[in-house]
Protein backbone atom coordinates (compact mmCIF):
# COMPACT_ATOMS: atom_id res chain seq x y z
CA UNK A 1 -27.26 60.26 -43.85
CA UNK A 2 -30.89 59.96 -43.98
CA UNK A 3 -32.46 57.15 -45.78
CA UNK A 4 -36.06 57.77 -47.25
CA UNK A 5 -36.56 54.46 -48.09
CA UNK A 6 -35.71 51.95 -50.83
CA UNK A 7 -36.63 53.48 -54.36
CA UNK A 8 -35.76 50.32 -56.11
CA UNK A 9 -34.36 46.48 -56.55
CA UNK A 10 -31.96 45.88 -59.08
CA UNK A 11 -30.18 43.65 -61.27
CA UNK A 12 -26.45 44.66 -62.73
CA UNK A 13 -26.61 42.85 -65.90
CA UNK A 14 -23.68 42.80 -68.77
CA UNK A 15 -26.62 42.77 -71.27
CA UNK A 16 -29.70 45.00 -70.80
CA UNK A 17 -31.00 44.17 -74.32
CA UNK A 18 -31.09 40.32 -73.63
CA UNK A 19 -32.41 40.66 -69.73
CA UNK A 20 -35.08 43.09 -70.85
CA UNK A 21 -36.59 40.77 -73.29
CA UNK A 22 -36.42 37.75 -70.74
CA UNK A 23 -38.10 40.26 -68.18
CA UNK A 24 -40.78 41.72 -70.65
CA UNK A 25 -41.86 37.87 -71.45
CA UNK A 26 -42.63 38.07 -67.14
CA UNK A 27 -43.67 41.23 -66.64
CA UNK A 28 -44.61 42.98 -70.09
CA UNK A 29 -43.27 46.38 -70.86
CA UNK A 30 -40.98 48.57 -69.11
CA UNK A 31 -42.18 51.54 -67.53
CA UNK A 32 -39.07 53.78 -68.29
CA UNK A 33 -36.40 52.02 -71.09
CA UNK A 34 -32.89 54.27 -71.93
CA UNK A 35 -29.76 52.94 -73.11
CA UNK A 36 -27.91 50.15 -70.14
CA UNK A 37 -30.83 50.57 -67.85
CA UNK A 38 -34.68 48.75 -67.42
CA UNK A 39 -37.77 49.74 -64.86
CA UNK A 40 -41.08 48.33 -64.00
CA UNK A 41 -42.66 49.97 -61.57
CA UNK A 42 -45.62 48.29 -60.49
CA UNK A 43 -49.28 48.78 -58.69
CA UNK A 44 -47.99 49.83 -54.88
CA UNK A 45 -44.78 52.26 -56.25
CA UNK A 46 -42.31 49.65 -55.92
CA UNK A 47 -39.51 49.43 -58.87
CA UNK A 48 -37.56 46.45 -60.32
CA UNK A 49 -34.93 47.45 -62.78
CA UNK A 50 -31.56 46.02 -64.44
CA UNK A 51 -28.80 48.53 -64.89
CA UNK A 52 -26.46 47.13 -67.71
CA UNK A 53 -22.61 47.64 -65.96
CA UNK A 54 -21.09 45.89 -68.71
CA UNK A 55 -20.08 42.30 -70.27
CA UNK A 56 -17.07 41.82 -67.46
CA UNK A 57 -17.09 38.44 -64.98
CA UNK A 58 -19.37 38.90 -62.23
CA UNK A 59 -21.74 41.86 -63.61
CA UNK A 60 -24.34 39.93 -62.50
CA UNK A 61 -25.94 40.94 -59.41
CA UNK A 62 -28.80 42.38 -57.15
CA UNK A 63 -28.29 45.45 -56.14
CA UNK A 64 -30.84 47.94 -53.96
CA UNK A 65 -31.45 51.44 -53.95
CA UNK A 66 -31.14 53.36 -51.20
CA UNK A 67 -33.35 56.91 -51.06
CA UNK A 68 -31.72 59.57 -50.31
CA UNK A 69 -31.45 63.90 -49.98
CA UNK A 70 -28.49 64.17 -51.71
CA UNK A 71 -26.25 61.57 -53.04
CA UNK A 72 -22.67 63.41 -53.25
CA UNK A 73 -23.31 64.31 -49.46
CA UNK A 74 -24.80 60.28 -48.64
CA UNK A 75 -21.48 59.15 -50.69
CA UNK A 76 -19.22 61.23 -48.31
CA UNK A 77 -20.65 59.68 -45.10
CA UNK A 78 -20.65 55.63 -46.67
CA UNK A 79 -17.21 56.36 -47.15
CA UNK A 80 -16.30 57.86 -43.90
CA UNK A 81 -18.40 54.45 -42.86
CA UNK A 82 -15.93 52.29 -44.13
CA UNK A 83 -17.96 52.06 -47.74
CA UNK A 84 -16.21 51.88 -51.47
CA UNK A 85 -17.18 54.89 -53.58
CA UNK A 86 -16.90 53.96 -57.39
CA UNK A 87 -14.65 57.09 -58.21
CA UNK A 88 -14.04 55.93 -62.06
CA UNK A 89 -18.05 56.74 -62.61
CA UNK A 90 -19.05 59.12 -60.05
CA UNK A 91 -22.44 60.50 -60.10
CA UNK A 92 -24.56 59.13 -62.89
CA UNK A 93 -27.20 61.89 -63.96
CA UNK A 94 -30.53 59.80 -65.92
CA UNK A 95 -33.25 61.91 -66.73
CA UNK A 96 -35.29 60.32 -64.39
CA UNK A 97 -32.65 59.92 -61.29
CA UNK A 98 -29.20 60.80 -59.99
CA UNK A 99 -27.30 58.00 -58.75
CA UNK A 100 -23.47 57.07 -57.00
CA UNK A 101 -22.25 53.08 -56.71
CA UNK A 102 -20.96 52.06 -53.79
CA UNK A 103 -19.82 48.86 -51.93
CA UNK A 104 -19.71 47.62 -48.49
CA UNK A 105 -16.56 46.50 -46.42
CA UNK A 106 -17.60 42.71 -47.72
CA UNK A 107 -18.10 43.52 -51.46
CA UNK A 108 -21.99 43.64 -51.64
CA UNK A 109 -22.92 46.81 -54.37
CA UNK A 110 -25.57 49.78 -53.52
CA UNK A 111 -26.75 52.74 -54.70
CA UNK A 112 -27.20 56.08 -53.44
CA UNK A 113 -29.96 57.27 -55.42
CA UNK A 114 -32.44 60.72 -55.71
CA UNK A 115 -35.28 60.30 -57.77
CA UNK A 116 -35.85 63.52 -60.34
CA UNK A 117 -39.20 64.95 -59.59
């Protein structure tokens, strides 16, 4: 797999609605706002977001982004790499991105992520 880079940094939150608000008051209006996720992009390209994965015990977390071709094909080879594909939720289409959830051997989340253009 090749990585491109990191498209974003971002918080799992189990409420969007409440963590947007707190993040607006710091730094003003998201750039792109749908239903469970949260962006601001900022001056050099970079991205903070919070991705709403639901009100369960430990949805709170930082996550990254990594950039990549294709994400079914970069899920294949983190999982041949020892990674954890989330199965239950696949490939999550946005208008703006594609995106797969993964985990490595310890636990720690990221994303395989392709940015629409």
């Amino acid at each position: 797999m090749i990585v491109r880079g990191i498209d974003a940094s971002y918080y799992t939150v189990g409420n969007v609605d409440r963590m947007t608000a707190f993040y607006s008051a710091i730094l003003g209006k998201p750039t792109v706002q749908m239903p469970r996720i949260a962006e601001w992009t900022f001056a050099d390209d970079s991205t903070f977001g919070l991705y709403e994965v639901g009100g369960f015990e430990g949805a709170s977390s930082g996550s990254v982004m990594f950039a990549v071709d294709d994400v079914e094909e970069a899920a294949r080879e983190a999982r041949a790499a020892g990674a954890e594909i989330d199965e239950e939720h696949g490939t999550t289409n946005t208008p703006t991105c594609s995106m797969i959830f993964a985990s490595d051997p310890e636990g720690n989340q990221f994303i395989l992520h392709k940015r629409k253009t």
